[in-house]
N, C-alpha and C. Protein backbone atom coordinates (compact mmCIF):
# COMPACT_ATOMS: atom_id res chain seq x y z
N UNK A 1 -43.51 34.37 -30.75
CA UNK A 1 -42.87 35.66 -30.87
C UNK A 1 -41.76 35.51 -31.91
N UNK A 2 -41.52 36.40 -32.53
CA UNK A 2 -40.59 36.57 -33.99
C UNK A 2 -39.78 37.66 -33.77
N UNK A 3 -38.49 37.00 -33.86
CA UNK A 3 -37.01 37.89 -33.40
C UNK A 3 -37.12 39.01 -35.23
N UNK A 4 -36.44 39.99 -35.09
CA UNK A 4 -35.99 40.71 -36.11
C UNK A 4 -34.55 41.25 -35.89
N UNK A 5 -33.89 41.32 -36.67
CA UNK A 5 -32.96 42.15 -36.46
C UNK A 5 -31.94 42.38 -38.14
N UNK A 6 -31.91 43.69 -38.01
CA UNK A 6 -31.57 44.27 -39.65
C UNK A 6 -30.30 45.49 -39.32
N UNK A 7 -29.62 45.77 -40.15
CA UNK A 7 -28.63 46.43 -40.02
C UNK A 7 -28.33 47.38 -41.33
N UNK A 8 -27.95 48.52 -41.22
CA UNK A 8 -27.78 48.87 -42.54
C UNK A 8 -26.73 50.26 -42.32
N UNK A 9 -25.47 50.06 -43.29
CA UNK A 9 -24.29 51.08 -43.49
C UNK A 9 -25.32 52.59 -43.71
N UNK A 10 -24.65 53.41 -42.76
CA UNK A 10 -24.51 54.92 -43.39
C UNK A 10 -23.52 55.55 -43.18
N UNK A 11 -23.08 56.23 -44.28
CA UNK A 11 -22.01 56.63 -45.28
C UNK A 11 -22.18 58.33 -44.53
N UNK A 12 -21.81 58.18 -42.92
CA UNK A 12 -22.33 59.36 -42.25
C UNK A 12 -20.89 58.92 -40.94
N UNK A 13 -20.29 59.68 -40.72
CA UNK A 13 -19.72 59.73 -39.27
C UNK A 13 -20.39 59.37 -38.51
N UNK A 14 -20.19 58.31 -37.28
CA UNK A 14 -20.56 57.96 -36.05
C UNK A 14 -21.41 58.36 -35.38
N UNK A 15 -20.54 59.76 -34.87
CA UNK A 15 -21.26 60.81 -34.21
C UNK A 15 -22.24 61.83 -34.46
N UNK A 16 -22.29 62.15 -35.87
CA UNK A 16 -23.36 62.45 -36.81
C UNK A 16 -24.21 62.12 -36.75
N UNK A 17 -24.36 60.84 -37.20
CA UNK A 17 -25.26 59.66 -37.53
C UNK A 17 -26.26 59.89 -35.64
N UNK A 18 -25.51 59.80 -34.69
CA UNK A 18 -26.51 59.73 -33.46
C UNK A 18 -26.59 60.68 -33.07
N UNK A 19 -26.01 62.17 -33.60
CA UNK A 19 -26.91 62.95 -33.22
C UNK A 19 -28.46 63.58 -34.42
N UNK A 20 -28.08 62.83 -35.68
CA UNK A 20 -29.00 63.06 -36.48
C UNK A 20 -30.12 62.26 -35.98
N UNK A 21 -29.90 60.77 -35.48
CA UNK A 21 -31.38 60.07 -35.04
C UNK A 21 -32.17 60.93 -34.09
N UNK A 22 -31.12 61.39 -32.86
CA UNK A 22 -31.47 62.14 -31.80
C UNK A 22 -32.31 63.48 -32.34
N UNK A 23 -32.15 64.01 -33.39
CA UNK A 23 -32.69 65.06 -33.75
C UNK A 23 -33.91 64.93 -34.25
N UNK A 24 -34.02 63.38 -35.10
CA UNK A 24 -35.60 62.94 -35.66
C UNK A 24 -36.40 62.47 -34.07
N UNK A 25 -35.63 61.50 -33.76
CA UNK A 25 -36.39 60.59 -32.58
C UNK A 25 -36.51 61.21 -31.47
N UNK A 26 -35.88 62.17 -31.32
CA UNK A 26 -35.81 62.91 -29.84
C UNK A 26 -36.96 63.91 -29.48
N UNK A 27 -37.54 65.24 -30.56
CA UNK A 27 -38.58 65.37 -30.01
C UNK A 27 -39.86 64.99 -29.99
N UNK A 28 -40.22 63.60 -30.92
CA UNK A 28 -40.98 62.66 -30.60
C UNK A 28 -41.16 61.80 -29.18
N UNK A 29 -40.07 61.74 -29.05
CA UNK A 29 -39.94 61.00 -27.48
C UNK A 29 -40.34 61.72 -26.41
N UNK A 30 -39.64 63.69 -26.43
CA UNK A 30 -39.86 64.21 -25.48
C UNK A 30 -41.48 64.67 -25.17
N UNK A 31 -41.96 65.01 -26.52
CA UNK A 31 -43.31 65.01 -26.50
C UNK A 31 -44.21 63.88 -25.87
N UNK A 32 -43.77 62.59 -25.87
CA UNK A 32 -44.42 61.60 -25.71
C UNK A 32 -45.68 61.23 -26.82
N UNK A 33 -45.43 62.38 -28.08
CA UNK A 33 -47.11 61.77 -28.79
C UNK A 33 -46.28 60.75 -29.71
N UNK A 34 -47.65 59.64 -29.83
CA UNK A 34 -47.19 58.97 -31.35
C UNK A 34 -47.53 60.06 -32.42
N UNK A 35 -46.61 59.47 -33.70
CA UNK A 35 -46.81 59.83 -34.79
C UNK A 35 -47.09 58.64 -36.12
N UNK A 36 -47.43 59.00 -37.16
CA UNK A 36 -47.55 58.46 -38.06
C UNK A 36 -46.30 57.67 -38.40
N UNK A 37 -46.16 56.62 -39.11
CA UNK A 37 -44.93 56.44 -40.19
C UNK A 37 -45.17 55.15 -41.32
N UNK A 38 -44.69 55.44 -42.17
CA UNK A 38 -45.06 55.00 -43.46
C UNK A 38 -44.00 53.99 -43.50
N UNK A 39 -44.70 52.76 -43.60
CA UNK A 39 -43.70 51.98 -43.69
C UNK A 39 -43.99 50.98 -45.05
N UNK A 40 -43.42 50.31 -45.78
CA UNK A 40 -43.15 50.15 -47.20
C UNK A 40 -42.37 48.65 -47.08
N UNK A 41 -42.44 47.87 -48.19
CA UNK A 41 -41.56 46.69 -48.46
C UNK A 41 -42.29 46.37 -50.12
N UNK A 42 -41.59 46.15 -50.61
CA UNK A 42 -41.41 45.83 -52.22
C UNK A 42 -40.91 44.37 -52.73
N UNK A 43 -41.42 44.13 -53.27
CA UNK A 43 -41.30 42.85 -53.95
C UNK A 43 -41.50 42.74 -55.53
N UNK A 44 -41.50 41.53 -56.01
CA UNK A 44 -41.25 41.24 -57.76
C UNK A 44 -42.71 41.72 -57.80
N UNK A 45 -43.05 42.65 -58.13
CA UNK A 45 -44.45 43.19 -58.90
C UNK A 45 -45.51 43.48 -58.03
N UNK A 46 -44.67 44.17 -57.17
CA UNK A 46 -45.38 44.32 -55.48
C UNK A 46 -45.21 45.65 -54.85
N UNK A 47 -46.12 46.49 -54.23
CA UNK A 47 -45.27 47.32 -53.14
C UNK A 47 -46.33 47.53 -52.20
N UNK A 48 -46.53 47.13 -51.31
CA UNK A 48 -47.21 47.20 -49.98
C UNK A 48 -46.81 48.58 -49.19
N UNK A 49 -47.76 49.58 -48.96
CA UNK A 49 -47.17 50.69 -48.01
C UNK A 49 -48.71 50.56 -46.89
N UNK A 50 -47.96 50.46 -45.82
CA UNK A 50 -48.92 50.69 -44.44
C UNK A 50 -48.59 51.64 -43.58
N UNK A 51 -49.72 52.49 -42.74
CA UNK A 51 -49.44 53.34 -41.82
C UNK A 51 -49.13 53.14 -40.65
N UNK A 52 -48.40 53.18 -39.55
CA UNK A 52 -48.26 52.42 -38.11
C UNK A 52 -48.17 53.36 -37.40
N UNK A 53 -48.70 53.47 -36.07
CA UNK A 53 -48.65 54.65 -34.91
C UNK A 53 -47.58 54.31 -34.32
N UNK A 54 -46.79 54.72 -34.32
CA UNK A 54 -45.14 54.66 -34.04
C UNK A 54 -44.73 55.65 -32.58
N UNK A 55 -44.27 55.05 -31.70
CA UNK A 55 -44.07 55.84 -30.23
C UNK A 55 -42.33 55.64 -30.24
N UNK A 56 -41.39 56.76 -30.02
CA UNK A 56 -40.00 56.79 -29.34
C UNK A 56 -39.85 56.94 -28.06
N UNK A 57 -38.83 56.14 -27.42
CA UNK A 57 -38.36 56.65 -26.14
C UNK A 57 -36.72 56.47 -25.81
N UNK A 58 -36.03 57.27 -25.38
CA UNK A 58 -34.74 56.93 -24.96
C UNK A 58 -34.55 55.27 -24.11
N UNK A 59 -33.56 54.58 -24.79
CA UNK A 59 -33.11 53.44 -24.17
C UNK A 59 -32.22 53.88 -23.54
N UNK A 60 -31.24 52.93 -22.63
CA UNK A 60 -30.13 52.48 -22.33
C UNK A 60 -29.26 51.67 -22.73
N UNK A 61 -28.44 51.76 -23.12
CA UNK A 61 -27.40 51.17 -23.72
C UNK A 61 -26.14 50.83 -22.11
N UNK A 62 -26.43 49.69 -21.98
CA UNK A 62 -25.47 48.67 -20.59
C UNK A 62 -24.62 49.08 -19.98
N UNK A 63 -23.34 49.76 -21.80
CA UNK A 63 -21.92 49.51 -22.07
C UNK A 63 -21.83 51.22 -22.25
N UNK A 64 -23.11 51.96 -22.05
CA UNK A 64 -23.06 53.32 -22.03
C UNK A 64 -22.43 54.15 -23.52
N UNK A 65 -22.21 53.11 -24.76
CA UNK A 65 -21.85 53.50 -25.84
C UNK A 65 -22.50 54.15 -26.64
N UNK A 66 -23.68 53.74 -26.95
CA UNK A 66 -24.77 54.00 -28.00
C UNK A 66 -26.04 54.67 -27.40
N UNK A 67 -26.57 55.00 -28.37
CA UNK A 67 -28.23 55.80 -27.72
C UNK A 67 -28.94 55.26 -28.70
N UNK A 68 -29.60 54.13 -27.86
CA UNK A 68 -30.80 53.57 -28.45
C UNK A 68 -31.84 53.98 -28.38
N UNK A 69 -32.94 53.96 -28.91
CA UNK A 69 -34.48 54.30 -29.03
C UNK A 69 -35.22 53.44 -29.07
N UNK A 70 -36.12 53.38 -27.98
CA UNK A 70 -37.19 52.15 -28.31
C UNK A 70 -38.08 52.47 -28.77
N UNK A 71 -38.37 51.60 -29.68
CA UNK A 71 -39.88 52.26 -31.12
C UNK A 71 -40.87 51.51 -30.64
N UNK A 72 -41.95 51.71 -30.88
CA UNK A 72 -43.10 50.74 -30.69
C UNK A 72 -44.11 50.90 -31.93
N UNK A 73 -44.62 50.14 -32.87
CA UNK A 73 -45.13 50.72 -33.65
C UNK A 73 -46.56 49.65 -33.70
N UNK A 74 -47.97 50.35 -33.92
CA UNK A 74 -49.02 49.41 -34.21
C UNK A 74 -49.64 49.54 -35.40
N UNK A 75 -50.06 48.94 -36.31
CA UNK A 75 -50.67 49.12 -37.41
C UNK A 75 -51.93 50.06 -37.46
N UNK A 76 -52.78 51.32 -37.83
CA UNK A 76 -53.71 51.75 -37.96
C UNK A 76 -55.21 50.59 -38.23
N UNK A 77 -54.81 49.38 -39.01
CA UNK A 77 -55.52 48.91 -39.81
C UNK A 77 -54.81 47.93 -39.87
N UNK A 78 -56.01 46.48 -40.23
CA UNK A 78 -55.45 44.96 -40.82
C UNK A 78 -54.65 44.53 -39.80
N UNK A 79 -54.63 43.38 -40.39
CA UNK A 79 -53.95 42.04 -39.54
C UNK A 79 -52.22 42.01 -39.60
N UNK A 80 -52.10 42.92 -39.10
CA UNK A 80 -50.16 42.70 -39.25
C UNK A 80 -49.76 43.59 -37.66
N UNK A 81 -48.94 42.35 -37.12
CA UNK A 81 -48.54 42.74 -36.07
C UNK A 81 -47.61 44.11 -35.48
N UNK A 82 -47.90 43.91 -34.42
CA UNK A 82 -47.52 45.46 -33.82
C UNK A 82 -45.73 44.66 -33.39
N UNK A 83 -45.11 46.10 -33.61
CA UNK A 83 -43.90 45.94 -33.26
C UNK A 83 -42.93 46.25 -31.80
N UNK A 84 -42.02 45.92 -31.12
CA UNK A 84 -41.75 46.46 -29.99
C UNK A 84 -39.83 46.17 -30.08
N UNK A 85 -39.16 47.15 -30.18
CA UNK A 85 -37.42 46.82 -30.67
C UNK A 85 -36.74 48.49 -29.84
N UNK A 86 -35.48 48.41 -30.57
CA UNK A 86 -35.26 49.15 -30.50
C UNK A 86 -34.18 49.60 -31.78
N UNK A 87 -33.72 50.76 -31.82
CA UNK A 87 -33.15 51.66 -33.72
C UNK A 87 -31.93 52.20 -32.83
N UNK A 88 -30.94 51.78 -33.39
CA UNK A 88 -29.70 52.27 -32.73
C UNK A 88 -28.59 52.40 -33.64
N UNK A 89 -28.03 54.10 -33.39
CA UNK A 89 -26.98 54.16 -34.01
C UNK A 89 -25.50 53.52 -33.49
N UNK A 90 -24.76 52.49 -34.48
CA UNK A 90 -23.69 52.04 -33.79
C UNK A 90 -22.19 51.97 -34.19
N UNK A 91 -21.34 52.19 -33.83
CA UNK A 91 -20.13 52.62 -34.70
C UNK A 91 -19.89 51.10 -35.66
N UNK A 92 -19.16 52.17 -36.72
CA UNK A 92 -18.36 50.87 -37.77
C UNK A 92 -17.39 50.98 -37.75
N UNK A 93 -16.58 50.09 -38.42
CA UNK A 93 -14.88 49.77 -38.58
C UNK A 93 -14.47 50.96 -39.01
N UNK A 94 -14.62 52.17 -39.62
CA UNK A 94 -14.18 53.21 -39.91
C UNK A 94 -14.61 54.45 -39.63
N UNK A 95 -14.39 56.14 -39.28
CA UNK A 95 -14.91 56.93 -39.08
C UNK A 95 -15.88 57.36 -39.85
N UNK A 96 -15.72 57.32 -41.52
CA UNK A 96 -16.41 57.33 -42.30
C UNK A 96 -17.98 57.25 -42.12
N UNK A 97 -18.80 55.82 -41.79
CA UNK A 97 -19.50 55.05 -42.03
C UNK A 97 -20.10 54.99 -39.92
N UNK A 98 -21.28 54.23 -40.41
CA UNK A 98 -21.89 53.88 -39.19
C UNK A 98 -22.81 52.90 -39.39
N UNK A 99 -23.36 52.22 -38.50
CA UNK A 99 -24.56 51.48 -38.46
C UNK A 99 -25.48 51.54 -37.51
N UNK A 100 -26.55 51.46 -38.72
CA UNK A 100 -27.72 51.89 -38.12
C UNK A 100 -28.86 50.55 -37.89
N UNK A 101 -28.85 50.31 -37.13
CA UNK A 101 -29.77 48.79 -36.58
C UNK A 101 -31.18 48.77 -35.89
N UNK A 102 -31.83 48.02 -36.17
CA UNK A 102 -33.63 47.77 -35.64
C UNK A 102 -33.35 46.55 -35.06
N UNK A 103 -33.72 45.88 -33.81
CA UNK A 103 -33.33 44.90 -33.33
C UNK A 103 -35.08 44.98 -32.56
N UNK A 104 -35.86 43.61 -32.27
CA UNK A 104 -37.05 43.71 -31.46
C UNK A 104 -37.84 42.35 -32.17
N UNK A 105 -38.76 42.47 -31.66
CA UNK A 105 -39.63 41.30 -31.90
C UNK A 105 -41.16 41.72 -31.98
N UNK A 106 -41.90 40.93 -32.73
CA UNK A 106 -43.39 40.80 -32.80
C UNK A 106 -44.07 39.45 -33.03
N UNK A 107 -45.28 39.62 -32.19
CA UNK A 107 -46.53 38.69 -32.44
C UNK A 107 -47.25 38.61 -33.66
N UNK A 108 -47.15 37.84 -34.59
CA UNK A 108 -47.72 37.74 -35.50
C UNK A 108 -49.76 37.65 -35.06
N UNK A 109 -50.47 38.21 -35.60
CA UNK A 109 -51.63 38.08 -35.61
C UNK A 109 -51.97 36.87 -36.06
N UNK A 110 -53.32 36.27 -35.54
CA UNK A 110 -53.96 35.22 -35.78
C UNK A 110 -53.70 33.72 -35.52
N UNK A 111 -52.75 33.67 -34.26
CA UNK A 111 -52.86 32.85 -33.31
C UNK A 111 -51.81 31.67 -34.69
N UNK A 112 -52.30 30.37 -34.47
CA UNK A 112 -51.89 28.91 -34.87
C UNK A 112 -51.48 29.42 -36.68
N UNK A 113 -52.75 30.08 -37.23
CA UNK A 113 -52.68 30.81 -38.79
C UNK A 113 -51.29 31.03 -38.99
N UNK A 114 -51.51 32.84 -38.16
CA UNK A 114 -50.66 33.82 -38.48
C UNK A 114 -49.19 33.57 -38.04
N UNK A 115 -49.22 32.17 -37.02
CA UNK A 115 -47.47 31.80 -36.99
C UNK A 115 -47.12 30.99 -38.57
N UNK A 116 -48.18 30.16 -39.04
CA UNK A 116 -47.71 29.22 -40.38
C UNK A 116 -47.40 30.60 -41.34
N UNK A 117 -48.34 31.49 -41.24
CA UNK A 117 -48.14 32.51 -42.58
C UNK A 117 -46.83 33.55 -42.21
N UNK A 118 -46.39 33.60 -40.76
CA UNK A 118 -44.92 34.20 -40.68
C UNK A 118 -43.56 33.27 -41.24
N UNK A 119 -44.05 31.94 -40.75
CA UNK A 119 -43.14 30.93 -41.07
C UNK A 119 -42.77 30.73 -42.67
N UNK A 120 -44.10 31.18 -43.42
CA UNK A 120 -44.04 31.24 -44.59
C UNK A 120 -43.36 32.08 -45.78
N UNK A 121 -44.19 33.16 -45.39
CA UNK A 121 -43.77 34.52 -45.99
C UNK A 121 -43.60 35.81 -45.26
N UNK A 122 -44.29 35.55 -43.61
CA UNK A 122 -44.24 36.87 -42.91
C UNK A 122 -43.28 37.52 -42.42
N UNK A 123 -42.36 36.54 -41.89
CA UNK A 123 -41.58 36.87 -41.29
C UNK A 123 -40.30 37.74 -42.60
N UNK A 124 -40.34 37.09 -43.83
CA UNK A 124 -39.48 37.92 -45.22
C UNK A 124 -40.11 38.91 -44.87
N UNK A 125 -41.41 39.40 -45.39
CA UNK A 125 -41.85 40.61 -45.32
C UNK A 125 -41.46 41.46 -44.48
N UNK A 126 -41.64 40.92 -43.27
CA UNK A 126 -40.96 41.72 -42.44
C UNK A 126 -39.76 42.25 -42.21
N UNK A 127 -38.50 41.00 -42.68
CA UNK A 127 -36.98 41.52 -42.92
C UNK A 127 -36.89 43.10 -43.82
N UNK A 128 -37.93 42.32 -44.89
CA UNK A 128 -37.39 43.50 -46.17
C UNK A 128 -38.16 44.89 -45.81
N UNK A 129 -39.43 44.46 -44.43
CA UNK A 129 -39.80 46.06 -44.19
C UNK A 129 -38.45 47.05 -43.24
N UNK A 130 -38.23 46.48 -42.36
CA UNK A 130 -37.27 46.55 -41.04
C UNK A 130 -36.31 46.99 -42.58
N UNK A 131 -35.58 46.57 -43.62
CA UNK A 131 -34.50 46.93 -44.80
C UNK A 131 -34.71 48.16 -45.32
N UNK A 132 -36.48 48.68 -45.85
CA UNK A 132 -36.55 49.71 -46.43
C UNK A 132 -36.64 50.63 -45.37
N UNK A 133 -37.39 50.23 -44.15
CA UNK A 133 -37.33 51.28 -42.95
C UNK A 133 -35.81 51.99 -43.18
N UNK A 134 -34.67 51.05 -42.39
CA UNK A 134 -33.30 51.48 -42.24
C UNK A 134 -33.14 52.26 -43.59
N UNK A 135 -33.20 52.08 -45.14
CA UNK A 135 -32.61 52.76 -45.90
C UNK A 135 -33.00 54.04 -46.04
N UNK A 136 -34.28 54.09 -45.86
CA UNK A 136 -35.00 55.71 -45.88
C UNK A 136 -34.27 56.30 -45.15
N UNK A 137 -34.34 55.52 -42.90
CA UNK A 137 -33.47 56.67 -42.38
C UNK A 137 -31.87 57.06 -42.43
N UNK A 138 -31.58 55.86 -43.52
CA UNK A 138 -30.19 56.21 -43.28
C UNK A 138 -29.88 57.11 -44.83
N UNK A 139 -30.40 57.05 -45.34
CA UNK A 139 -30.89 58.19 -46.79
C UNK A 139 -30.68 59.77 -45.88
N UNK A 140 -31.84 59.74 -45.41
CA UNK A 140 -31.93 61.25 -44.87
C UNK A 140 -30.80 61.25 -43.98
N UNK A 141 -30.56 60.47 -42.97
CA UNK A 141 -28.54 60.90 -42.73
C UNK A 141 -27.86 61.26 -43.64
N UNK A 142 -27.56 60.66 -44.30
CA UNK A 142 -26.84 60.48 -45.36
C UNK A 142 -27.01 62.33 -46.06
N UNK A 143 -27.97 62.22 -46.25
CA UNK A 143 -28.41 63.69 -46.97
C UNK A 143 -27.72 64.74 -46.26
N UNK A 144 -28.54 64.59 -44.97
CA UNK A 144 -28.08 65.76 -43.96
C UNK A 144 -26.80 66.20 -44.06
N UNK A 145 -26.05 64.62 -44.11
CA UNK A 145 -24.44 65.36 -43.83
C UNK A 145 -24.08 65.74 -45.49
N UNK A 146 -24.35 65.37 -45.62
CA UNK A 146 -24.18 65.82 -47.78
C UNK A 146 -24.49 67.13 -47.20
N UNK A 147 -25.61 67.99 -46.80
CA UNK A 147 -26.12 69.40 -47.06
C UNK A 147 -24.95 70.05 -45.91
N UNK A 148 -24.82 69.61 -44.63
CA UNK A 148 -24.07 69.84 -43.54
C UNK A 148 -22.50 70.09 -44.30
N UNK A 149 -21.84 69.44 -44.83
CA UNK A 149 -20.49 69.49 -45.27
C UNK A 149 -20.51 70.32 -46.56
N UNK A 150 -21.35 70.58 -47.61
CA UNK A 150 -21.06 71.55 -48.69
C UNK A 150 -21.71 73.14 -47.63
N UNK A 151 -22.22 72.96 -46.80
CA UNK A 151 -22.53 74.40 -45.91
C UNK A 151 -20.81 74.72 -45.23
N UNK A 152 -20.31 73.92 -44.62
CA UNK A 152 -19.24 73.84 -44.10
C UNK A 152 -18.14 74.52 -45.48
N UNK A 153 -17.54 74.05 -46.27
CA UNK A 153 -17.05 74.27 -47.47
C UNK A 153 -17.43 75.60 -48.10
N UNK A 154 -18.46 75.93 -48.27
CA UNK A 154 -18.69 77.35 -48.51
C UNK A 154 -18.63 78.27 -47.73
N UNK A 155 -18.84 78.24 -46.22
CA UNK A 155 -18.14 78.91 -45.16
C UNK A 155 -16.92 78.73 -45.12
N UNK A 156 -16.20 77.75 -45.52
CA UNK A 156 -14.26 78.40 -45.13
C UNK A 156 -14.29 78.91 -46.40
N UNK A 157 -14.92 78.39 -47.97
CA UNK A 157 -14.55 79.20 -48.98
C UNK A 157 -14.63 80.71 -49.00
N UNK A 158 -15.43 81.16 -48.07
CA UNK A 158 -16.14 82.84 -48.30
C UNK A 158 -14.78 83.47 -47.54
């Protein structure tokens, strides 16, 4: 089994930031259907994009701080392991900013193989997928509150 865990700044308020996940991840969860998601990692003269059936559900958080989501994601296709973590928005040192984290683990496919080829190169791949994952969703945070605060601004301007 292969630990992951990735972290990545958004340039989004705290509280923003988890109610924006809550707004993507939440009626996925309540529905209970999977959905699609496109997941991507890039390299020197490279870009790999795969489809994964991706399931949300509300976690628990211990310390009652955070609202985690547990993702589960399986590949449509090919030999690349299915994922099981959880995506949590978590405060940063400033109001400004937040972090947004994937924490979980997977089985590499193909038994005695597919551990030498994680040991090798799989397990990178995987960092830098879990990297572009976080930047996309913390992009569209990021956006939201960009569109959210010039809406704000033109309402006290009027």
């Amino acid at each position: 089994m292969s630990q992951l865990l990735e972290r990545h700044v958004v340039h989004c308020p705290y509280h923003l930031a988890q109610r924006y996940l809550a707004d993507s991840a939440g009626p996925r969860a309540a529905s209970g259907d999977a959905g699609l998601l496109e997941l991507t990692v890039s390299g020197p003269g490279i870009e790999l994009t795969k489809s994964v059936v991706a399931t949300f559900a509300p976690a628990t958080d211990p310390m009652h701080f955070d609202q985690p989501w547990r993702i589960h994601w399986k590949p449509q296709a090919g030999p690349y392991p299915e994922f099981d973590g959880e995506l949590t928005v978590r405060a940063d040192e400033n109001y400004e900013s937040a972090l947004l984290e994937l924490r979980g683990s997977y089985r590499p496919p193909g038994g005695a193989l597919g551990a030498a080829f994680d040991w090798a190169a799989g397990s990178r791949i995987a960092t830098a997928t879990a990297r572009a994952l976080l930047a996309r969703i913390g992009d569209e945070m990021e956006s939201r509150y960009r569109r959210d605060e010039e809406s704000k601004q033109r309402s006290n301007a009027s």
